[in-house]
PDB file of N, CA and C in Angstrom:
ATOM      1  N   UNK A   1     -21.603   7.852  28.038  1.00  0.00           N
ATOM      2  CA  UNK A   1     -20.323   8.427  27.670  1.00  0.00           C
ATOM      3  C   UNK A   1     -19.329   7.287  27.507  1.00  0.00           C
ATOM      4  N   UNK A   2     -18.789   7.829  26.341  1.00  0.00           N
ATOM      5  CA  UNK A   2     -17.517   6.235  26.181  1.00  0.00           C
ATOM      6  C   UNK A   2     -16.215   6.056  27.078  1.00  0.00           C
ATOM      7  N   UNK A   3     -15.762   5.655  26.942  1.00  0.00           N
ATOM      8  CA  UNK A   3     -14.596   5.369  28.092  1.00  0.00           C
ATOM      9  C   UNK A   3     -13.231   6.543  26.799  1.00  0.00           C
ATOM     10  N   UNK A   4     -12.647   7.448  27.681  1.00  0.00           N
ATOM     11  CA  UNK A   4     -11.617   8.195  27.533  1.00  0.00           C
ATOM     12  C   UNK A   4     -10.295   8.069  28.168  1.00  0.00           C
ATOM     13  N   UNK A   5      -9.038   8.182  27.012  1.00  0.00           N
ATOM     14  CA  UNK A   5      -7.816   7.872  27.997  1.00  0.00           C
ATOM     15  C   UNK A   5      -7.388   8.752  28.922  1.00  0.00           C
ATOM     16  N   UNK A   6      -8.154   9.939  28.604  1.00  0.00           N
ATOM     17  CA  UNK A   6      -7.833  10.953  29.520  1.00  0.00           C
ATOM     18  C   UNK A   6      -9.223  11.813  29.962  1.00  0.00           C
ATOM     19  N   UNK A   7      -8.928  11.711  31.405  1.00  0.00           N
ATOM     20  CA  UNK A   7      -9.720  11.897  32.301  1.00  0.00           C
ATOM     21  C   UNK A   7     -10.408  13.381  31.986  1.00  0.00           C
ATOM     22  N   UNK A   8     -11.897  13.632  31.949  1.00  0.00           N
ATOM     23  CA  UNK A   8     -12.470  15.292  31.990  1.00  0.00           C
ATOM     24  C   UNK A   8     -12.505  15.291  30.538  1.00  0.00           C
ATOM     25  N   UNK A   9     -12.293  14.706  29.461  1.00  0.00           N
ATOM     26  CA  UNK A   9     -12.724  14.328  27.940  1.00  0.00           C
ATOM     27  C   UNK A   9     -13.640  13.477  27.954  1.00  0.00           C
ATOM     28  N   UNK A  10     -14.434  13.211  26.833  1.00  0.00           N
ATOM     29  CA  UNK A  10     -15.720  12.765  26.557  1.00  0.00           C
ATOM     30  C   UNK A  10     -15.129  12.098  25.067  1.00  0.00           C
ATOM     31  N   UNK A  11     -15.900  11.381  24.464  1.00  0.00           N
ATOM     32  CA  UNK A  11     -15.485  11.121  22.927  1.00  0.00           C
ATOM     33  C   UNK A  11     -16.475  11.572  22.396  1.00  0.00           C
ATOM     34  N   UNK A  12     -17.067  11.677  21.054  1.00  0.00           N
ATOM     35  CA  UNK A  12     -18.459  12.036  20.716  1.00  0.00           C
ATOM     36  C   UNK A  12     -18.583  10.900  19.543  1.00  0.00           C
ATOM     37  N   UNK A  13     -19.999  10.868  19.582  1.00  0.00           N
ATOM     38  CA  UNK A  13     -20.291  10.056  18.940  1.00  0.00           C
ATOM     39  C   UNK A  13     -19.558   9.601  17.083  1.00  0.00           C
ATOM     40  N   UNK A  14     -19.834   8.665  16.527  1.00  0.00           N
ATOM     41  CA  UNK A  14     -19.666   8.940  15.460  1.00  0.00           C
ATOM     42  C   UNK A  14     -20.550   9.623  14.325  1.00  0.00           C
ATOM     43  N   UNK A  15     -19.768  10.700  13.253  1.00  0.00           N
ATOM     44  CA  UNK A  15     -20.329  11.289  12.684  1.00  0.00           C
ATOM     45  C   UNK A  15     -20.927  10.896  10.870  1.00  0.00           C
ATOM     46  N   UNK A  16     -22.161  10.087  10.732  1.00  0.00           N
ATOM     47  CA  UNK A  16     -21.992   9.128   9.528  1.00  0.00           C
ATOM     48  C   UNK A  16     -22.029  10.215   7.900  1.00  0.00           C
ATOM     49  N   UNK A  17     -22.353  11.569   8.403  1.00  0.00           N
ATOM     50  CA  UNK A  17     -22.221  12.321   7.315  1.00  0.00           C
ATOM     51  C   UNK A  17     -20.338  12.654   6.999  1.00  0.00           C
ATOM     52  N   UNK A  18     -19.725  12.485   8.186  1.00  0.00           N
ATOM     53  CA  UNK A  18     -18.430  12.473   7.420  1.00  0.00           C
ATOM     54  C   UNK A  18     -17.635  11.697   7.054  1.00  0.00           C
ATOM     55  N   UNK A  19     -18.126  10.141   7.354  1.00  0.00           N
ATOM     56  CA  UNK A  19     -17.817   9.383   6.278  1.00  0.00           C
ATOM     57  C   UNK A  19     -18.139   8.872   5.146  1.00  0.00           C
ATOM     58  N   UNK A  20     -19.377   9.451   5.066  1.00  0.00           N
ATOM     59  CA  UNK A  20     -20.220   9.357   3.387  1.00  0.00           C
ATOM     60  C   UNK A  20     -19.766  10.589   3.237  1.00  0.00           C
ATOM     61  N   UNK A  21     -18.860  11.823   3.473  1.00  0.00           N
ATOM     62  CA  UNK A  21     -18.158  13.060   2.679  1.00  0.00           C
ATOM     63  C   UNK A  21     -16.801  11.883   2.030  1.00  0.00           C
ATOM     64  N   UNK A  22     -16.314  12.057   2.999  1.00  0.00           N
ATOM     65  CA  UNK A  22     -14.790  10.760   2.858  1.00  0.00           C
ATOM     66  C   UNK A  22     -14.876   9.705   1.446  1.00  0.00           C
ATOM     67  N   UNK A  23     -16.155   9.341   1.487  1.00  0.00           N
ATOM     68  CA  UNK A  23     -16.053   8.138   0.504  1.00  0.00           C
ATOM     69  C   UNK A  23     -17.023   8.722  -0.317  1.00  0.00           C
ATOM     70  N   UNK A  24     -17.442   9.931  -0.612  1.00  0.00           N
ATOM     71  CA  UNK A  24     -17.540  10.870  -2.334  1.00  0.00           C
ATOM     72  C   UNK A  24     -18.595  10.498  -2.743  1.00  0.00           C
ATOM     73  N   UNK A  25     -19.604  10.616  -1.432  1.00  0.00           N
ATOM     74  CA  UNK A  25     -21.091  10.015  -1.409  1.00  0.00           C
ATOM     75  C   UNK A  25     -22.096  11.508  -1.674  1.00  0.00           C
ATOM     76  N   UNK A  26     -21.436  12.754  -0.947  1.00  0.00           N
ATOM     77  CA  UNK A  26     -22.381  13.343  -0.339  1.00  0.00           C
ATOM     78  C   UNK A  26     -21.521  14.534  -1.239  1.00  0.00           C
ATOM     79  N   UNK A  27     -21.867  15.523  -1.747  1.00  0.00           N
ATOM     80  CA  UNK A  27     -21.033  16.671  -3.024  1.00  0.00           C
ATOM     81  C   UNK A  27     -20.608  17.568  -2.052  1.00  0.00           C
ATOM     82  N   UNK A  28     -19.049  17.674  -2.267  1.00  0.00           N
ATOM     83  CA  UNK A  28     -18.443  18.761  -1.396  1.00  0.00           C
ATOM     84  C   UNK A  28     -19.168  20.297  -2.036  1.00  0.00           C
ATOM     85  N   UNK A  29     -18.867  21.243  -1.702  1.00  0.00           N
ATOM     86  CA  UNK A  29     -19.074  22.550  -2.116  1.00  0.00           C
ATOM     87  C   UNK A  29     -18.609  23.308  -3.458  1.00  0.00           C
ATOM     88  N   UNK A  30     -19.402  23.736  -3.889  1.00  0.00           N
ATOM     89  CA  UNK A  30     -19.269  24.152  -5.634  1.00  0.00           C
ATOM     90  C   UNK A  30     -17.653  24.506  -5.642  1.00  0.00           C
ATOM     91  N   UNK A  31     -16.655  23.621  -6.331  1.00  0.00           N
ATOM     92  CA  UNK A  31     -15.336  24.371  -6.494  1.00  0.00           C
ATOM     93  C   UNK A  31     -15.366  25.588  -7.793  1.00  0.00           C
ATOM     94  N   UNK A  32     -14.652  26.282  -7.991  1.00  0.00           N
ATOM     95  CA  UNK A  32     -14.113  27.473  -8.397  1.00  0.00           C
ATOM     96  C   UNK A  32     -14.354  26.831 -10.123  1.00  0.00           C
ATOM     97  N   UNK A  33     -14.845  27.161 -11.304  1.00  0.00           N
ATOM     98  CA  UNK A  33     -14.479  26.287 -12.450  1.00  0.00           C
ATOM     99  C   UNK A  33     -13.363  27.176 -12.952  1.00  0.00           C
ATOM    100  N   UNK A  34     -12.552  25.651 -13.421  1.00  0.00           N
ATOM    101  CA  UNK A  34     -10.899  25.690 -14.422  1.00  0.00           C
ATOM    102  C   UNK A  34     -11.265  26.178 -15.540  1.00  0.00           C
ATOM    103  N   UNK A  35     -10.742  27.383 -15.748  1.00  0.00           N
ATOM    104  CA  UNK A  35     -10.821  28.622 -17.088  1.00  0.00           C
ATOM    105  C   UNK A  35     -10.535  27.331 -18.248  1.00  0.00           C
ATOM    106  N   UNK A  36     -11.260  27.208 -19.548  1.00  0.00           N
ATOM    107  CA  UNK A  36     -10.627  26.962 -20.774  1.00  0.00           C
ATOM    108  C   UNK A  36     -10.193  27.705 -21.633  1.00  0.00           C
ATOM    109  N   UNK A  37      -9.016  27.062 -22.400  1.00  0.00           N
ATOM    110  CA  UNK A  37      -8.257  27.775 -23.539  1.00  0.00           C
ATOM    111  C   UNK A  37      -8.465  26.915 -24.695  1.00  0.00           C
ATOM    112  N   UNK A  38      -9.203  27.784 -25.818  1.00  0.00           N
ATOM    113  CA  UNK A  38      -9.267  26.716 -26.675  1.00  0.00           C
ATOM    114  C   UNK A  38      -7.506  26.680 -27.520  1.00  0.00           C
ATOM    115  N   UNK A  39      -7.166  25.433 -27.754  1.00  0.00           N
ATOM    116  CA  UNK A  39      -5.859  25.023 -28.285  1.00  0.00           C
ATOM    117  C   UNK A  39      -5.886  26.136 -29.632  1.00  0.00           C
ATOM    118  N   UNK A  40      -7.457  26.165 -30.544  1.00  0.00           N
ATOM    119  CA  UNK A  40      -7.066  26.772 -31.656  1.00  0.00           C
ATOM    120  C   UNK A  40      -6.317  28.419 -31.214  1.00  0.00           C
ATOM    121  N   UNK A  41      -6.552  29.149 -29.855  1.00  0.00           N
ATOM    122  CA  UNK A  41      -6.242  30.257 -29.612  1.00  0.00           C
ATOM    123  C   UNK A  41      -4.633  29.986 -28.933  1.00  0.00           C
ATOM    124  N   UNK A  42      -4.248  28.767 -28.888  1.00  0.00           N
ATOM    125  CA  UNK A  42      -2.311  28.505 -28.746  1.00  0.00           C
ATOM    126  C   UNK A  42      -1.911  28.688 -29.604  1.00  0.00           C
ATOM    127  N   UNK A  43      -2.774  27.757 -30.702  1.00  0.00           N
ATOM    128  CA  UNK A  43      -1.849  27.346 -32.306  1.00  0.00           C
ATOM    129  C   UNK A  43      -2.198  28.050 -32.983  1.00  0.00           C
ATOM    130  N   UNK A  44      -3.189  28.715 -33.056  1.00  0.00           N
ATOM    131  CA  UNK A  44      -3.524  29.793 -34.780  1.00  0.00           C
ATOM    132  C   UNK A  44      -3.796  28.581 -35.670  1.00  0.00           C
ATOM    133  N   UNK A  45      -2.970  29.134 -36.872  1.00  0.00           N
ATOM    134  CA  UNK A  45      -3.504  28.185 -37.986  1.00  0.00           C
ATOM    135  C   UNK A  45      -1.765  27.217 -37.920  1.00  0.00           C
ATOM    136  N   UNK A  46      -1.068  27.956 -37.037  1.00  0.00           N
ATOM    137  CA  UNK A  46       0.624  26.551 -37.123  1.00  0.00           C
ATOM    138  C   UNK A  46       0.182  25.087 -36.762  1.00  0.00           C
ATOM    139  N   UNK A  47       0.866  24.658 -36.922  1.00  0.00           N
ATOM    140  CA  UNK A  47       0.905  22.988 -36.436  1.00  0.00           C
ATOM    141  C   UNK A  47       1.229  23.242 -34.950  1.00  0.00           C
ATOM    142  N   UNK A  48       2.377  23.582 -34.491  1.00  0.00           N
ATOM    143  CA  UNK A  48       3.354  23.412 -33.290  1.00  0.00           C
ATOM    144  C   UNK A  48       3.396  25.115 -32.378  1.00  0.00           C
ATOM    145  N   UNK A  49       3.055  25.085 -31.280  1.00  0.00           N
ATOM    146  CA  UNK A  49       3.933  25.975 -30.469  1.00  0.00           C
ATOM    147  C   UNK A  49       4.672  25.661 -29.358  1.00  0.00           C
ATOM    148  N   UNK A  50       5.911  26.327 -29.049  1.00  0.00           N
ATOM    149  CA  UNK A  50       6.497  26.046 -27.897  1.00  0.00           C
ATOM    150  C   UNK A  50       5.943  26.914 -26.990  1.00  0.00           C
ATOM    151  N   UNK A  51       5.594  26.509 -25.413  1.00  0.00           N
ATOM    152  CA  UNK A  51       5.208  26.907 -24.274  1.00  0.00           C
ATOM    153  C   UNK A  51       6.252  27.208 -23.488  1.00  0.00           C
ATOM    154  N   UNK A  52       6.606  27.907 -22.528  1.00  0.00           N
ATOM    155  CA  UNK A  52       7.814  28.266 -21.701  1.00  0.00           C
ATOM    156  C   UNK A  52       6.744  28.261 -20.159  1.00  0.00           C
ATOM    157  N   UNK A  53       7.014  26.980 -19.186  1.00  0.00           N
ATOM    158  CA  UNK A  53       6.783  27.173 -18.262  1.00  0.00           C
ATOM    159  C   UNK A  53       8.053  27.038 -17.263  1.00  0.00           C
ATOM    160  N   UNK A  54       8.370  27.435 -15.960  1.00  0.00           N
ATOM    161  CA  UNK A  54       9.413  27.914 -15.370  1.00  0.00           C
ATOM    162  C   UNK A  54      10.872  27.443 -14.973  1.00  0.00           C
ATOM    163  N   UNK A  55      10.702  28.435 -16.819  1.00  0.00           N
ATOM    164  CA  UNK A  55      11.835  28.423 -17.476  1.00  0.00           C
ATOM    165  C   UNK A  55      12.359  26.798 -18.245  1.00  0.00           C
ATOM    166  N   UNK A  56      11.370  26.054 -18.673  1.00  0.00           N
ATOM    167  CA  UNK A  56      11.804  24.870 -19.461  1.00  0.00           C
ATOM    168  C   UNK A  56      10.844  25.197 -20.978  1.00  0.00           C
ATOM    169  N   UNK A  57      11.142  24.898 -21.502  1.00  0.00           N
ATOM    170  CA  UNK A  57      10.440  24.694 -23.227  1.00  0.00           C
ATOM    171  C   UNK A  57       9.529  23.550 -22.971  1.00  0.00           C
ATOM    172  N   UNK A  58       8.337  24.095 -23.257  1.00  0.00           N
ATOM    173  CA  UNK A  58       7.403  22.470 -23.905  1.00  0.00           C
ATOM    174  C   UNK A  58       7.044  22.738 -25.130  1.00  0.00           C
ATOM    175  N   UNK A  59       6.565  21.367 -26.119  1.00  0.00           N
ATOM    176  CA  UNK A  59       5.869  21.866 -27.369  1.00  0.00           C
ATOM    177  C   UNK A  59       4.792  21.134 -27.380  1.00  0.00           C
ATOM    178  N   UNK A  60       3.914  21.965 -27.993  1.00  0.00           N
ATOM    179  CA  UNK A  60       2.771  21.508 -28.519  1.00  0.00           C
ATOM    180  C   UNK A  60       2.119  21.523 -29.676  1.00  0.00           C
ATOM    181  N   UNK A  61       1.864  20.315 -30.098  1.00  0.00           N
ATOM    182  CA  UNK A  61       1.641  20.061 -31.263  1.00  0.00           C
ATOM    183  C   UNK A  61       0.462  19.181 -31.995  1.00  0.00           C
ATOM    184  N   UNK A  62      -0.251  19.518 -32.879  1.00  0.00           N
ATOM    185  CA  UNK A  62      -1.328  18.381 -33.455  1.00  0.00           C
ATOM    186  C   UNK A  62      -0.507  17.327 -34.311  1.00  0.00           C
ATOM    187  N   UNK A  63      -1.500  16.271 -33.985  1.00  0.00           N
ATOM    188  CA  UNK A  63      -0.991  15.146 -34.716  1.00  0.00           C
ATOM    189  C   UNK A  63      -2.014  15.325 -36.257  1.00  0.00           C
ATOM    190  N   UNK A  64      -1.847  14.751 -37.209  1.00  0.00           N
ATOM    191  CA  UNK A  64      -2.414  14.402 -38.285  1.00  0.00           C
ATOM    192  C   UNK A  64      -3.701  13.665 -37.783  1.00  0.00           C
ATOM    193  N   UNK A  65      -4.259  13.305 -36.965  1.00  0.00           N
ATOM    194  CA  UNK A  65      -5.348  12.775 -36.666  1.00  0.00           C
ATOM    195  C   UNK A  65      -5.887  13.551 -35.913  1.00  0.00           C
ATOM    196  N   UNK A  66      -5.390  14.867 -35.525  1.00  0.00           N
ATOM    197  CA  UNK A  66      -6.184  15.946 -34.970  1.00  0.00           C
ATOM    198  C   UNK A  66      -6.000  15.597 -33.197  1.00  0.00           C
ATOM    199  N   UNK A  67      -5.082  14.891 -32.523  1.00  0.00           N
ATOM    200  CA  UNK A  67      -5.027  15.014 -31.572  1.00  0.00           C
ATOM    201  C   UNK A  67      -3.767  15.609 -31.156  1.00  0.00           C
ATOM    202  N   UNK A  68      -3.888  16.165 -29.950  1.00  0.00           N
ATOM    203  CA  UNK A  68      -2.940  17.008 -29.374  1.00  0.00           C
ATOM    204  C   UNK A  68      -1.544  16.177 -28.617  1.00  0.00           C
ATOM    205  N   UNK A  69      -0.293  16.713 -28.545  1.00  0.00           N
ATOM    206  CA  UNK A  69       0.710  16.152 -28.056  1.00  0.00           C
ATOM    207  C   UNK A  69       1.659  17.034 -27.296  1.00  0.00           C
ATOM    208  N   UNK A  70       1.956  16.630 -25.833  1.00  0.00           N
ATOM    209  CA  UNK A  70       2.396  18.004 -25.092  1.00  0.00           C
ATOM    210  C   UNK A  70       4.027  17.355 -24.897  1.00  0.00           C
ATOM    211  N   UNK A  71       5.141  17.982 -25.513  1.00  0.00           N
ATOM    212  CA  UNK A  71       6.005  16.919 -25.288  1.00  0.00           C
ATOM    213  C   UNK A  71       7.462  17.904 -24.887  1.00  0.00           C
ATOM    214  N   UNK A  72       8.064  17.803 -23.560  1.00  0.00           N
ATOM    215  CA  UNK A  72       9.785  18.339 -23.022  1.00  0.00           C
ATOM    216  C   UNK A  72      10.562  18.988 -23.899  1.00  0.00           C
TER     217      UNK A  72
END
């Protein structure tokens, strides 16, 4: 038993599976999967829509090279 600062406690050993969790060795538990939206079902056939999240305007828009731009 290791030495404790307080008396009638024990320490326990170290645990090496939770520091190979810690350092993203060992796969946490299946998370939930992030729904997709495809962009063509934002934009239709427009270039630009504005988004309203709480209560500010964003827009979104394709560039001529077909990439997307999320901009205040």
């Amino acid at each position: 038993m290791a030495y404790s600062p307080l008396p009638g406690l024990r320490t326990l050993a170290p645990m090496p599976e939770l520091n190979a969790r810690a350092a993203g060795l060992v796969s946490s538990p299946a998370k939930a999967a992030t729904p997709v939206v495809q962009a063509s079902t934002l934009l239709g056939s427009r270039q630009s829509v504005e988004i309203e999240y709480k209560g500010q305007r964003y827009r979104l828009q394709t560039t001529k090279a077909g990439k997307l731009i999320l901009t205040k």
